[in-house]
C-alpha atoms as a PDB file:
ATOM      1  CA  UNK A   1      -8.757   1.101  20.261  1.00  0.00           C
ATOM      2  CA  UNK A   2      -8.090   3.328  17.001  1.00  0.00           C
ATOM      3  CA  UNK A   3      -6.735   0.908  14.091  1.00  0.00           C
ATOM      4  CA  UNK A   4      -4.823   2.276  10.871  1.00  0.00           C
ATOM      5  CA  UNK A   5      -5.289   1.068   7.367  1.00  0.00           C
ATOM      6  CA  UNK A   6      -2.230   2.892   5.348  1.00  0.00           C
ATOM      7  CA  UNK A   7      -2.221   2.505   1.807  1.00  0.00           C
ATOM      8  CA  UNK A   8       0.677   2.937  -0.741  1.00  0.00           C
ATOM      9  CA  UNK A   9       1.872   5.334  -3.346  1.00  0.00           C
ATOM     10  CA  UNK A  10       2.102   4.602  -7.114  1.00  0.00           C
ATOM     11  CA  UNK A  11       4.887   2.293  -8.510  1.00  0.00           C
ATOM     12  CA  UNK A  12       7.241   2.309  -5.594  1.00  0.00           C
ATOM     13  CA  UNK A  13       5.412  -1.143  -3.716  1.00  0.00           C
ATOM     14  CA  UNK A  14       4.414  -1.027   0.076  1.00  0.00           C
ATOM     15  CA  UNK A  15       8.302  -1.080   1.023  1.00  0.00           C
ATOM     16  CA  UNK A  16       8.918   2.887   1.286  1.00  0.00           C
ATOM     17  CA  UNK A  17       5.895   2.666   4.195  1.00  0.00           C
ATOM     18  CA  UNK A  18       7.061  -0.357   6.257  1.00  0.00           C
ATOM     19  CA  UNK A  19       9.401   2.553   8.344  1.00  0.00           C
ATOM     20  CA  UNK A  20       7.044   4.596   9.028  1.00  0.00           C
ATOM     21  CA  UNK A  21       4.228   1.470   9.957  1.00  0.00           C
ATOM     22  CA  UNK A  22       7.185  -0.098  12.448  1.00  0.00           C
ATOM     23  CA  UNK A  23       7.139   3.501  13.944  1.00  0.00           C
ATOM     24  CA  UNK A  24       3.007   3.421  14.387  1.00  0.00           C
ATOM     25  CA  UNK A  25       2.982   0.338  15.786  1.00  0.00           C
ATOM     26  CA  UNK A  26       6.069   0.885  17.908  1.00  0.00           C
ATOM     27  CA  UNK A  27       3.982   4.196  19.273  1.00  0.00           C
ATOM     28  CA  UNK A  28       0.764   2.270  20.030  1.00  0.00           C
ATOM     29  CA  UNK A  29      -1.205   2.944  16.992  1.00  0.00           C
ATOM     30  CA  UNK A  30      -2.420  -0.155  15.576  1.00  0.00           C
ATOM     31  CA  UNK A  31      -1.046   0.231  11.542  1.00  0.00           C
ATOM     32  CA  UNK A  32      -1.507  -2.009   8.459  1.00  0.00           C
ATOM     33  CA  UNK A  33       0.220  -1.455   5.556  1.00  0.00           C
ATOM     34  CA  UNK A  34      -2.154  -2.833   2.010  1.00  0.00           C
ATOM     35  CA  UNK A  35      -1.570  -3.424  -1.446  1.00  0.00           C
ATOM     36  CA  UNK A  36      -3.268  -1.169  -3.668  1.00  0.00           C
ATOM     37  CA  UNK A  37      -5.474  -3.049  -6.282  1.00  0.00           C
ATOM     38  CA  UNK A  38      -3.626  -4.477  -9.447  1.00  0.00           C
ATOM     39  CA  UNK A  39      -6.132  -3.734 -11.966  1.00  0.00           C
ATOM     40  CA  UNK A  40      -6.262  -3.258 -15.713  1.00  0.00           C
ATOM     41  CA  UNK A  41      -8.901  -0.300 -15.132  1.00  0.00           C
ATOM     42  CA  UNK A  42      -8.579   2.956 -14.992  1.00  0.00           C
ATOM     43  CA  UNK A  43     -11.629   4.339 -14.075  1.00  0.00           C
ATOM     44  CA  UNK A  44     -11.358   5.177  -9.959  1.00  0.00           C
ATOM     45  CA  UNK A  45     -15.185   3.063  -9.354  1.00  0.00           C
ATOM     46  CA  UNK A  46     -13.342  -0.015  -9.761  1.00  0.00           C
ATOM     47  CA  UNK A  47     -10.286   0.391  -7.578  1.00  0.00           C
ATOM     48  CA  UNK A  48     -12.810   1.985  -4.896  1.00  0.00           C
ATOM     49  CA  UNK A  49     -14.981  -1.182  -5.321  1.00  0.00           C
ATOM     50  CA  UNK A  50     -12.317  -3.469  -4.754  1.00  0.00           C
ATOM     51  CA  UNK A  51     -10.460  -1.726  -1.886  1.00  0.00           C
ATOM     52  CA  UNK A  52     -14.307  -1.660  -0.100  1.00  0.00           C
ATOM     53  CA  UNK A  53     -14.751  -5.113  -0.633  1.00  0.00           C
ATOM     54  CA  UNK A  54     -11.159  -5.701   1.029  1.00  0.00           C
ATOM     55  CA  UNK A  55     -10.317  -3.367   3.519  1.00  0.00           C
ATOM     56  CA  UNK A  56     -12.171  -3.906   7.144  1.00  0.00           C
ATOM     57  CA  UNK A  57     -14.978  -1.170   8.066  1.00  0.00           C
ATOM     58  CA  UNK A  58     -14.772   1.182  11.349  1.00  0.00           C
ATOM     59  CA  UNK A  59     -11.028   1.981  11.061  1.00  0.00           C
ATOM     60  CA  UNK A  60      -9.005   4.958  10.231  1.00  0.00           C
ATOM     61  CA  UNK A  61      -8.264   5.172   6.517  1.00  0.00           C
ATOM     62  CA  UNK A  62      -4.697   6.772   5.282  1.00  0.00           C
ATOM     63  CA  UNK A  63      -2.192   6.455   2.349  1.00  0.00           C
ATOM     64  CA  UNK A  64       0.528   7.882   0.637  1.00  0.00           C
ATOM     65  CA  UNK A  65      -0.050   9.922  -2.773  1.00  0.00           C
ATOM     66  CA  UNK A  66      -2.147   7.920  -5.207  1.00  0.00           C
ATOM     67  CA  UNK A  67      -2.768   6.186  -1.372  1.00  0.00           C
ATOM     68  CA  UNK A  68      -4.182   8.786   0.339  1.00  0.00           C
ATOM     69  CA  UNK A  69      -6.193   9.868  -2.444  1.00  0.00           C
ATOM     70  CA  UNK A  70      -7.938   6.270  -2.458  1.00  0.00           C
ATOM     71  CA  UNK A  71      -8.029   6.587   1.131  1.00  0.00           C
ATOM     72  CA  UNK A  72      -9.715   9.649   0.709  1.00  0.00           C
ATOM     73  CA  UNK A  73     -12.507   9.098  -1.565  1.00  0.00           C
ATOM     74  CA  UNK A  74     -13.144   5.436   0.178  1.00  0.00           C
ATOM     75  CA  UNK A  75     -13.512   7.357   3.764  1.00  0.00           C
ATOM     76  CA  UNK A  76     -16.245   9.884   1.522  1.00  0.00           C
ATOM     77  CA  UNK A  77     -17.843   6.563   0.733  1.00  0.00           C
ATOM     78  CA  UNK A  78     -17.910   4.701   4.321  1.00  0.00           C
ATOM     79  CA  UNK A  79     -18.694   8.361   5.342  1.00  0.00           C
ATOM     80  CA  UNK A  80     -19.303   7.140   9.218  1.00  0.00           C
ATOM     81  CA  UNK A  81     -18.317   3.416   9.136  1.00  0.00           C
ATOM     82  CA  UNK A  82     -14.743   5.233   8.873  1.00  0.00           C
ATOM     83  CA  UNK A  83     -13.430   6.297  11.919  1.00  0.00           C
ATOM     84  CA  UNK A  84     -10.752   9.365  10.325  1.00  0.00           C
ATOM     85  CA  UNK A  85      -8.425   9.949   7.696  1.00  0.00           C
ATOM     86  CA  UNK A  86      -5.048  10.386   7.375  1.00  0.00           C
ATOM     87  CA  UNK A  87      -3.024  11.243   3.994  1.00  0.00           C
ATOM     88  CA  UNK A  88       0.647  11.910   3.426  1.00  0.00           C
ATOM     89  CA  UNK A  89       1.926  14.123   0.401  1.00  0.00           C
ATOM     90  CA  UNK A  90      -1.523  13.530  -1.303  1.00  0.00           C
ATOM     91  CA  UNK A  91      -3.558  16.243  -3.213  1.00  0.00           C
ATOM     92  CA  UNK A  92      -7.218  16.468  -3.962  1.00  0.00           C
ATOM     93  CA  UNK A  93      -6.455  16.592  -7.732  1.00  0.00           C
ATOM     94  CA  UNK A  94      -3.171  15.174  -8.797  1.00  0.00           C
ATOM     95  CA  UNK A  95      -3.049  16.624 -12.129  1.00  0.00           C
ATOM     96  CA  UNK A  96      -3.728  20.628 -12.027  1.00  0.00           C
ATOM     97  CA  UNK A  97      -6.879  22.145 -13.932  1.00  0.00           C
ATOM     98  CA  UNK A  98      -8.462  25.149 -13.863  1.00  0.00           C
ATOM     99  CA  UNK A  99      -9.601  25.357 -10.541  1.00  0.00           C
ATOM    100  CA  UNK A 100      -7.201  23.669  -9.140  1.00  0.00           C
ATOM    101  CA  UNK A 101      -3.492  24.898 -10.205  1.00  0.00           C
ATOM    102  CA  UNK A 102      -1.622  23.704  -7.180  1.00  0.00           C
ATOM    103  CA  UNK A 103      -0.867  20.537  -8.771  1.00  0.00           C
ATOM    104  CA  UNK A 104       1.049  18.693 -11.417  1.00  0.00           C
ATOM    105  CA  UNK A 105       0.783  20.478 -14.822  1.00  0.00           C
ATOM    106  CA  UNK A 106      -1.294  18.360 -17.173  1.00  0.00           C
ATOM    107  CA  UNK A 107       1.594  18.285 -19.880  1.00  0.00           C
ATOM    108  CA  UNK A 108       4.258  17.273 -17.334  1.00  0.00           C
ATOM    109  CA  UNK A 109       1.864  14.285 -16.511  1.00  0.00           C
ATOM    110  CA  UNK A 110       1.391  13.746 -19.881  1.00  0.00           C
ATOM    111  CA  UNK A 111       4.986  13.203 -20.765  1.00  0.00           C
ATOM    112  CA  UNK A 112       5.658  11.058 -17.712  1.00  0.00           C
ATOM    113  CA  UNK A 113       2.448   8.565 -18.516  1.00  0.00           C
ATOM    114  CA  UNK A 114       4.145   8.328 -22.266  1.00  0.00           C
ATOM    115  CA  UNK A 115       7.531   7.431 -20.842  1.00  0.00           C
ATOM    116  CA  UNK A 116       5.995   4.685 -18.634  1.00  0.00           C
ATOM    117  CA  UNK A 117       4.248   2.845 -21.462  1.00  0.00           C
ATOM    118  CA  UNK A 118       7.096   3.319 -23.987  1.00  0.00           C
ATOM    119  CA  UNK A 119       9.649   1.986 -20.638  1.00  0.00           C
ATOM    120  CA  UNK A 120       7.632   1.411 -17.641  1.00  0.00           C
ATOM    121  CA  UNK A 121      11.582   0.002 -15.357  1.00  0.00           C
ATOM    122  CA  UNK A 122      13.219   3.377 -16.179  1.00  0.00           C
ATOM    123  CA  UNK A 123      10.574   5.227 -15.545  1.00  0.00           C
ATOM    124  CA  UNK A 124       9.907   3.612 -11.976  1.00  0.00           C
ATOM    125  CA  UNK A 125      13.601   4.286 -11.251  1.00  0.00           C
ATOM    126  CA  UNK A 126      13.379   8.012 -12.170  1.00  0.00           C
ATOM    127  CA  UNK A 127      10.119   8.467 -10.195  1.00  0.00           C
ATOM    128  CA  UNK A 128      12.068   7.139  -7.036  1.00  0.00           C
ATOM    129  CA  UNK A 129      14.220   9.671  -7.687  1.00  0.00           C
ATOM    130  CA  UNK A 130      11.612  11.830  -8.261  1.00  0.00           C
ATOM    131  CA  UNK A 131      10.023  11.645  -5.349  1.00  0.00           C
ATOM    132  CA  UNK A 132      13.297  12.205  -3.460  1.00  0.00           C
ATOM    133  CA  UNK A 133      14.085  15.320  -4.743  1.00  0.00           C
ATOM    134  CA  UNK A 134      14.001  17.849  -1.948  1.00  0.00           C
ATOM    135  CA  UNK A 135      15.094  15.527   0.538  1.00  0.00           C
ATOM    136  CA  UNK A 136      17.939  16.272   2.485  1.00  0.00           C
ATOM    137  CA  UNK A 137      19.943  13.577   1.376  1.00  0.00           C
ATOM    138  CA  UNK A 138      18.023  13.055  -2.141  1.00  0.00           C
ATOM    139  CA  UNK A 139      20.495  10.524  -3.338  1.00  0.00           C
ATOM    140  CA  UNK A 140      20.546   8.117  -0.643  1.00  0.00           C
ATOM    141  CA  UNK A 141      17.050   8.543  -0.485  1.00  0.00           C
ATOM    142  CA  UNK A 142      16.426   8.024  -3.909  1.00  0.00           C
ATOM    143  CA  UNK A 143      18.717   4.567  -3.685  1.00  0.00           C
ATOM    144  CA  UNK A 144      16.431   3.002  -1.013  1.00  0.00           C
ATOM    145  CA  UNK A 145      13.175   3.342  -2.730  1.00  0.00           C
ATOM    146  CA  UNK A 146      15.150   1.996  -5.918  1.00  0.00           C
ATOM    147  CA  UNK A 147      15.558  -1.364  -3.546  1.00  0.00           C
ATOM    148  CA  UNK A 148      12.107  -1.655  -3.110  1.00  0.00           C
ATOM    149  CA  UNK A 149      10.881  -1.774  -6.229  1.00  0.00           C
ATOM    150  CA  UNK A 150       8.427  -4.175  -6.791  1.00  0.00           C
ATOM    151  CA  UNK A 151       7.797  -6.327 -10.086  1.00  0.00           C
ATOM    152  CA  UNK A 152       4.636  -4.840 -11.549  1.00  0.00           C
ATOM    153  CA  UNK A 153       2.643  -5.333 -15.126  1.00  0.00           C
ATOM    154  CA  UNK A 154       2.938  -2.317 -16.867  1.00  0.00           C
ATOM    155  CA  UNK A 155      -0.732  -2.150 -17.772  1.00  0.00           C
ATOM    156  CA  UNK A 156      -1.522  -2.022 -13.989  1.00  0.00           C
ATOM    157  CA  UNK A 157       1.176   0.785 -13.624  1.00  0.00           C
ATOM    158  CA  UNK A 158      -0.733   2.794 -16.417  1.00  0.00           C
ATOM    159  CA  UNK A 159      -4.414   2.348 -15.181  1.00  0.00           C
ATOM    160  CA  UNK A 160      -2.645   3.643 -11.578  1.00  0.00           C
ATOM    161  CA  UNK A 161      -1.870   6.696 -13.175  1.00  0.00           C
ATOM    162  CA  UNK A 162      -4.766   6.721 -14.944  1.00  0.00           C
ATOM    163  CA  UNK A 163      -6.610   6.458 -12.040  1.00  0.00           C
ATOM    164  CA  UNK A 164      -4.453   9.382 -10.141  1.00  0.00           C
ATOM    165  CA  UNK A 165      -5.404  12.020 -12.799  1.00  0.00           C
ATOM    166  CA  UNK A 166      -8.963  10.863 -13.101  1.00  0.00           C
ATOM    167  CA  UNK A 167      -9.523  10.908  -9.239  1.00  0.00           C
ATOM    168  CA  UNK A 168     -11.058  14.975  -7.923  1.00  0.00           C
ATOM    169  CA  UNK A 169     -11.389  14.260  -4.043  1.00  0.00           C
ATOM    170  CA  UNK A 170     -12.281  17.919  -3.882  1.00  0.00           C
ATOM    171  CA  UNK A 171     -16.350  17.406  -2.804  1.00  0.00           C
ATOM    172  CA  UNK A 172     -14.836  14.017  -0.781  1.00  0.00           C
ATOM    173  CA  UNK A 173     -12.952  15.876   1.032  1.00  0.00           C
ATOM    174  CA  UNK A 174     -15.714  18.475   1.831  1.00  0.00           C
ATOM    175  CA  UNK A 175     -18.315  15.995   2.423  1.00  0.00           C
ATOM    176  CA  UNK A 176     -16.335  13.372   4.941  1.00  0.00           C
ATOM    177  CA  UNK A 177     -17.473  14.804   8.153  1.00  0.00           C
ATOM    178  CA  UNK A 178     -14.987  12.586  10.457  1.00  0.00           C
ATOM    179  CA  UNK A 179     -11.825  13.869  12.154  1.00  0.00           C
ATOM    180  CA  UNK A 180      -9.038  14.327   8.876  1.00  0.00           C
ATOM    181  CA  UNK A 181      -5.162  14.683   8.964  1.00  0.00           C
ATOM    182  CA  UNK A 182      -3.123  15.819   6.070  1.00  0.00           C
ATOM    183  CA  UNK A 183       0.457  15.782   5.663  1.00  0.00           C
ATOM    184  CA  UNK A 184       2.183  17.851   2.885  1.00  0.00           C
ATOM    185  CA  UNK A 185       5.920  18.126   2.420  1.00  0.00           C
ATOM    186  CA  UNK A 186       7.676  21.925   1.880  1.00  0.00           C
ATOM    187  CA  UNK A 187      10.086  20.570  -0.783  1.00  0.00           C
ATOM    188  CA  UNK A 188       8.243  18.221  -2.912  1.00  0.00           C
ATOM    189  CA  UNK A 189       8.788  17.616  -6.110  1.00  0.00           C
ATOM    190  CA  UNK A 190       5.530  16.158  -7.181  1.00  0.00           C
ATOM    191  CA  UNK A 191       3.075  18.145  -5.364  1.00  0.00           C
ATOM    192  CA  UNK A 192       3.470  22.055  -4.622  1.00  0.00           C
ATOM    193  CA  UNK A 193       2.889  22.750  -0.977  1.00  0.00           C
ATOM    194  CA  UNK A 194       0.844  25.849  -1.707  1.00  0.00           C
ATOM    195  CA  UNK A 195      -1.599  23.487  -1.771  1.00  0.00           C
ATOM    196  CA  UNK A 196      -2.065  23.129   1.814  1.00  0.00           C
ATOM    197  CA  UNK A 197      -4.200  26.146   2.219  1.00  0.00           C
ATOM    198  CA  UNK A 198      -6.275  25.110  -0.980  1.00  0.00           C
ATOM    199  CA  UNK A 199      -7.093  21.999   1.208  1.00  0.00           C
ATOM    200  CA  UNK A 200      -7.843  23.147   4.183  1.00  0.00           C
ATOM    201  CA  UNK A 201     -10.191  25.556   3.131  1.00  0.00           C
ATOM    202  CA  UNK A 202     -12.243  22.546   1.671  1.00  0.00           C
ATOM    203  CA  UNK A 203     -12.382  20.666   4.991  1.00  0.00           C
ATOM    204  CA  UNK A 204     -15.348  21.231   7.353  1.00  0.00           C
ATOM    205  CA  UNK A 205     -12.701  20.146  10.058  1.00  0.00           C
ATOM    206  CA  UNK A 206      -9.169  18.599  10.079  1.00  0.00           C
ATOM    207  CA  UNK A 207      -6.251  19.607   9.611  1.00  0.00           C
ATOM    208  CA  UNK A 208      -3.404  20.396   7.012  1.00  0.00           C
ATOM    209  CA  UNK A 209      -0.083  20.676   8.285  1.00  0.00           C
ATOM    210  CA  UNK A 210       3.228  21.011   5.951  1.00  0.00           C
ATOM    211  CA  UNK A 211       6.491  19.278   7.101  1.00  0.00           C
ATOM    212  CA  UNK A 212       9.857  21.421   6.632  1.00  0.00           C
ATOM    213  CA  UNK A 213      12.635  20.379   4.881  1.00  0.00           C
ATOM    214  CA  UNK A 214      11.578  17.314   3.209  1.00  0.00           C
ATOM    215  CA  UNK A 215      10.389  15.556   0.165  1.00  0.00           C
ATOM    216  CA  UNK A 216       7.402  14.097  -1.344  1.00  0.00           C
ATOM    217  CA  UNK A 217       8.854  10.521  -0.366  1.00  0.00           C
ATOM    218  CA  UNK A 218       8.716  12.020   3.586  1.00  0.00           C
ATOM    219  CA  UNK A 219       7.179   8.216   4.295  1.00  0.00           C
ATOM    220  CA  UNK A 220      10.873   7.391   4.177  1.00  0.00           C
ATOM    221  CA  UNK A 221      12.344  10.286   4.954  1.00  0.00           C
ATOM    222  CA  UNK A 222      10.726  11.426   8.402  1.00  0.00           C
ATOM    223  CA  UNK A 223       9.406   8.255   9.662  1.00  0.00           C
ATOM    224  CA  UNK A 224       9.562   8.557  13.460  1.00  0.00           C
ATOM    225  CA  UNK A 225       8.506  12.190  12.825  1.00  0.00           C
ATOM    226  CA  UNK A 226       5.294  11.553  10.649  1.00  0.00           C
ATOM    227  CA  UNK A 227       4.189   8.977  13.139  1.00  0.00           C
ATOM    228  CA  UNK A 228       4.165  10.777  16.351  1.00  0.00           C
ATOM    229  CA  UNK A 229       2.265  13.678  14.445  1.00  0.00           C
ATOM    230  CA  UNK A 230      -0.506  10.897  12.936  1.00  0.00           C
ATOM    231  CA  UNK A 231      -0.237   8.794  16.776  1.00  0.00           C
ATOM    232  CA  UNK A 232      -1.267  12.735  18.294  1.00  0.00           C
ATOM    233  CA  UNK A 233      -3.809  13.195  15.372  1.00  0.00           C
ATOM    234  CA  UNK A 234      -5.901  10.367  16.063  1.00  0.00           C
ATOM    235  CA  UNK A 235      -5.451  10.482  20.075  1.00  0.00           C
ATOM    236  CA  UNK A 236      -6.437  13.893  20.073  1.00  0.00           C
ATOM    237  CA  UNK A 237      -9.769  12.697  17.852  1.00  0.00           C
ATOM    238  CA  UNK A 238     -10.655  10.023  20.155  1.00  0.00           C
ATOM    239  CA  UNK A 239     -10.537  12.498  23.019  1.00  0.00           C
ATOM    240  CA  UNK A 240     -12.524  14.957  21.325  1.00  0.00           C
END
């Protein structure tokens, strides 16, 4: 039996997943929503060191942004002692360079890392919104992953981004030879969707598939949806 490890975005806490794991499980897909590390580093080794150390071998791998992009360079790492991969709204560089443009521009991600040291609370509260924008209701959205906020030390919130503009899953993503699944939203904010075919061309197999109408926080937004296509995703790679 196929069993999901699903790991969080930046900032907003595990809450903005639970949906979407309630849907999993409610489909037959065994899900478990973990913590990402709280560490004062910002250099990727670390985190990938301690989510190895924590997370259970043989099981599908998947997250949400800075989530999936863990995910992603832990599966390259397990290479076969991980069964798949599955990322949502994640990129295989957060911040653009380059040879990479579809992402973030550098000075955008510049000016958002200065206003989370100078006021890490507001600028949690405007990355909620952030990462609603595009959504079809973007307020309400916006609102509920406000209520989940989690109480966080700021210097753990800065090595996280740290971490997500230090992290190039680019030869991880070419290299992990198991069955892969990623999930890109048409209106989000955060990461442009014309990266999709950037990805896919990286992949020795998977698949990249972008979801209409709907924002980088699509965890929330299309829960039911997301899980039937990741419940199909891995059946279909256990059949194949």
């Amino acid at each position: 039996m196929s069993r999901l490890i699903l790991l969080p975005g930046w900032g907003l806490g595990p809450a903005a997943l639970q949906p979407l794991v309630a849907a999993l499980n409610g489909q037959g897909l065994s899900t478990e929503l973990v913590a990402l590390p709280a560490l004062d580093s910002a250099d990727p080794r670390d985190w990938l060191d301690e989510l190895d150390a924590r997370l259970p071998a043989d099981t599908w791998l998947g997250g949400w942004s800075l989530g999936g992009m863990l995910a992603t360079a832990l599966a390259a790492r397990r290479g076969a002692r991980c069964q798949g991969l599955v990322t949502l709204a994640s990129n295989a560089c957060f911040v653009a360079r380059d040879d990479w443009p579809s992402a973030m521009a550098a000075a955008t991600f510049a000016a958002f890392r200065a206003g989370c040291a100078a006021d890490a609370a507001a600028t949690l509260r405007r990355f909620a919104m952030l990462c609603a924008q595009g959504g079809v209701d973007a307020r309400a959205l916006g609102r509920q992953l406000q209520q989940g906020l989690p109480a966080q030390e700021p210097a753990h919130l800065l090595a996280g981004l740290d971490v997500l503009a230090a992290l190039d899953n680019r030869a991880a993503l070419a290299s992990f030879a198991g069955p892969q699944l990623h999930l890109l939203a048409e209106a989000d904010a955060l990461l442009p969707a014309s990266a999709a075919e950037a990805l896919l061309a990286l992949l020795p197999a998977g698949e990249v598939d972008v979801l209409e109408g709907c924002s980088h926080a699509c965890v929330a937004e299309q829960p039911q949806a997301l899980a039937t296509l990741i419940d199909e995703g891995v059946r279909e790679a256990g059949n194949a």
